[in-house]
Protein backbone atom coordinates (compact mmCIF):
# COMPACT_ATOMS: atom_id res chain seq x y z
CA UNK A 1 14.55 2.38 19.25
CA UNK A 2 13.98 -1.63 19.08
CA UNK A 3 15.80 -4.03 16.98
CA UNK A 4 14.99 -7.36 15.78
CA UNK A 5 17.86 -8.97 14.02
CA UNK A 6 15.89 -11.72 11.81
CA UNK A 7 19.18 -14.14 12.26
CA UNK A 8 17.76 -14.45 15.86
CA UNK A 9 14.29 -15.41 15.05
CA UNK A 10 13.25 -18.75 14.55
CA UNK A 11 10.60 -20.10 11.33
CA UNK A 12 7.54 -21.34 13.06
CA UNK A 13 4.56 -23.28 11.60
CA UNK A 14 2.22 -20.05 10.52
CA UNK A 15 -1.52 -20.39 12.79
CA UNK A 16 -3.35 -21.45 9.73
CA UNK A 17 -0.96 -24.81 9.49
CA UNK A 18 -0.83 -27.82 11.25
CA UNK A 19 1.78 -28.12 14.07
CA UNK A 20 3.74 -31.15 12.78
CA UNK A 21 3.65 -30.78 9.20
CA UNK A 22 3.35 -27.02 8.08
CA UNK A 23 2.73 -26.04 4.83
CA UNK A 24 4.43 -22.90 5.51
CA UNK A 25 6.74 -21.26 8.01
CA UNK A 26 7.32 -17.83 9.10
CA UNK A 27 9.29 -15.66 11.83
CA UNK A 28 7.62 -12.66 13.11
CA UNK A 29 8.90 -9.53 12.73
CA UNK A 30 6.70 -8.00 14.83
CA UNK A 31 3.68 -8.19 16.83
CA UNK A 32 0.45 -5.78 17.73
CA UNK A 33 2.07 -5.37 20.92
CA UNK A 34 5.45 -3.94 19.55
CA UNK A 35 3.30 -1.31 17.48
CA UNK A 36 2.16 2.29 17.94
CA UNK A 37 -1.82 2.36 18.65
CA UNK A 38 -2.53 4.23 14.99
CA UNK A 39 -3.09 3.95 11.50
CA UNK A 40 -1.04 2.53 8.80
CA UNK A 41 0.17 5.96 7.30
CA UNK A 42 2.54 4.57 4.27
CA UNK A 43 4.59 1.50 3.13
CA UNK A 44 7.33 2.20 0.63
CA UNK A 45 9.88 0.36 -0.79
CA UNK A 46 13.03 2.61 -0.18
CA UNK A 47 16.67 2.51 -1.93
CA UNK A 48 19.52 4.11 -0.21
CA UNK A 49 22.06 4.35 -2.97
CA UNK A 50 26.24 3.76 -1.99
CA UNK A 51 27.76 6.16 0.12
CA UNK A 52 24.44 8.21 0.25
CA UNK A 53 22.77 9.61 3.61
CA UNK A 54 19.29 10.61 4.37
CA UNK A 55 18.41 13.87 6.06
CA UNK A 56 17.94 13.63 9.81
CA UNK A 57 14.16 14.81 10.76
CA UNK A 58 11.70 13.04 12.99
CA UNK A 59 7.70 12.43 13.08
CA UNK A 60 5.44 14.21 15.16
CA UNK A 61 3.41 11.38 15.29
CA UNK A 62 4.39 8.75 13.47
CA UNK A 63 6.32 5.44 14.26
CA UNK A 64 9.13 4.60 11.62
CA UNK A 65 9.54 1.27 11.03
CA UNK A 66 12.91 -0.17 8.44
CA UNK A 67 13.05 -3.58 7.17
CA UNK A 68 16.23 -4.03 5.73
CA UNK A 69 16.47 -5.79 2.31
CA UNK A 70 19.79 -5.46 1.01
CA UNK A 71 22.77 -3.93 2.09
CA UNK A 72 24.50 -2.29 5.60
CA UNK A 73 23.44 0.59 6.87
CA UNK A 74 24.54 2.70 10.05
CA UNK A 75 21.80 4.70 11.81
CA UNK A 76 21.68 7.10 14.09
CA UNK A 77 18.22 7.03 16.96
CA UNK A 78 18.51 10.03 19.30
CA UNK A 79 22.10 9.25 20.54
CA UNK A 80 21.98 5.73 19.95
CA UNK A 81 23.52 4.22 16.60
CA UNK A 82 23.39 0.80 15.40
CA UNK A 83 24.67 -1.28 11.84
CA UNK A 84 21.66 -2.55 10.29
CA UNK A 85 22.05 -5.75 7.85
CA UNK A 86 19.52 -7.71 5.55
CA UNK A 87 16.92 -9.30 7.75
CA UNK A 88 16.94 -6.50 10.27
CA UNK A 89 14.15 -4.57 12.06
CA UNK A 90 14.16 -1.22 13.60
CA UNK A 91 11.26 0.27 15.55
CA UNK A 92 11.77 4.33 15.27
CA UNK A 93 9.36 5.69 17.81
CA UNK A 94 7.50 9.40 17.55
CA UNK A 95 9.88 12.51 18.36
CA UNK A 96 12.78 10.26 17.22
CA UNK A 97 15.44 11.97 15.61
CA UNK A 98 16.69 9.75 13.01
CA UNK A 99 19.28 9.44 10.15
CA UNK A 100 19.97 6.58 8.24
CA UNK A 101 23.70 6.19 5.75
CA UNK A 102 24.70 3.69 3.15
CA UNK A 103 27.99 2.01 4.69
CA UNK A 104 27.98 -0.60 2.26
CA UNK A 105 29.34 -1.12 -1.47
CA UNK A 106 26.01 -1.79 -2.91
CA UNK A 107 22.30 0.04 -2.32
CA UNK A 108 20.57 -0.50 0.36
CA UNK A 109 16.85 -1.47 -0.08
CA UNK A 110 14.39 -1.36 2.76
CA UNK A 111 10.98 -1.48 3.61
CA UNK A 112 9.67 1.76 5.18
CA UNK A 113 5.95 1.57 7.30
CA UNK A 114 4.65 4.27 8.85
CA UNK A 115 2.01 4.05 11.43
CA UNK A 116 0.56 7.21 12.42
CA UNK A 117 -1.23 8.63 16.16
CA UNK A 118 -3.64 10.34 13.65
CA UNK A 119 -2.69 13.55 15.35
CA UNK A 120 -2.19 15.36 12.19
CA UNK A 121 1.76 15.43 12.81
CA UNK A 122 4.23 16.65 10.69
CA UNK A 123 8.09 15.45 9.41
CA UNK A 124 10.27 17.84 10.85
CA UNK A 125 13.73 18.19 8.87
CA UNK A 126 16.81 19.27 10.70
């Protein structure tokens, strides 16, 4: 599990702008190097309503990767946990048992990627 809390990046002129007077500025997420060696397998836009909890289960195959929109969240990697907050980043490797709950008073909306070993792996549900 890898976190990037997007409080501690900082906006940099995008490559396509000049140095000293961007057009536009970005901080990045994440890089090739951060990434699972696959194929983009989905990208949803995900609500967690209040108070609600997804079902732990974990990808054969597939790194899970949350970009948090709105809310807080509390999620559970393996044995780890963490509170996740707008702006944040988790990187849910393969074979990662994962759950993710609503601690918050309002939904939580995230961005859900999946990139996939093209193994032919499957969710498993617990």
């Amino acid at each position: 599990m890898k976190i990037i809390h997007f409080k501690n990046l900082k906006f940099i002129p995008a490559s396509h702008e000049e140095k000293k007077s961007p057009g536009v500025l970005k901080k990045i997420l994440l890089q090739k190097k951060d990434l699972t060696k696959g194929y983009v397998q989905m990208i949803n836009w995900a609500k967690l309503p209040q108070g609600k909890t997804f079902k732990a289960h974990y990808h054969q195959d597939m790194e899970e990767i949350f970009i948090i929109l709105s809310g807080r969240a509390k999620i559970k990697v393996g044995k780890k946990t963490a509170v996740l907050k707008k702006g944040d980043t988790i990187i849910i490797p393969p074979k990662n048992l994962h759950q993710m709950k609503n601690i918050s008073k309002e939904k939580v909306e995230y961005i859900a990627i999946g990139i996939s070993q093209g193994k032919g792996g499957k969710t498993i549900v617990i």
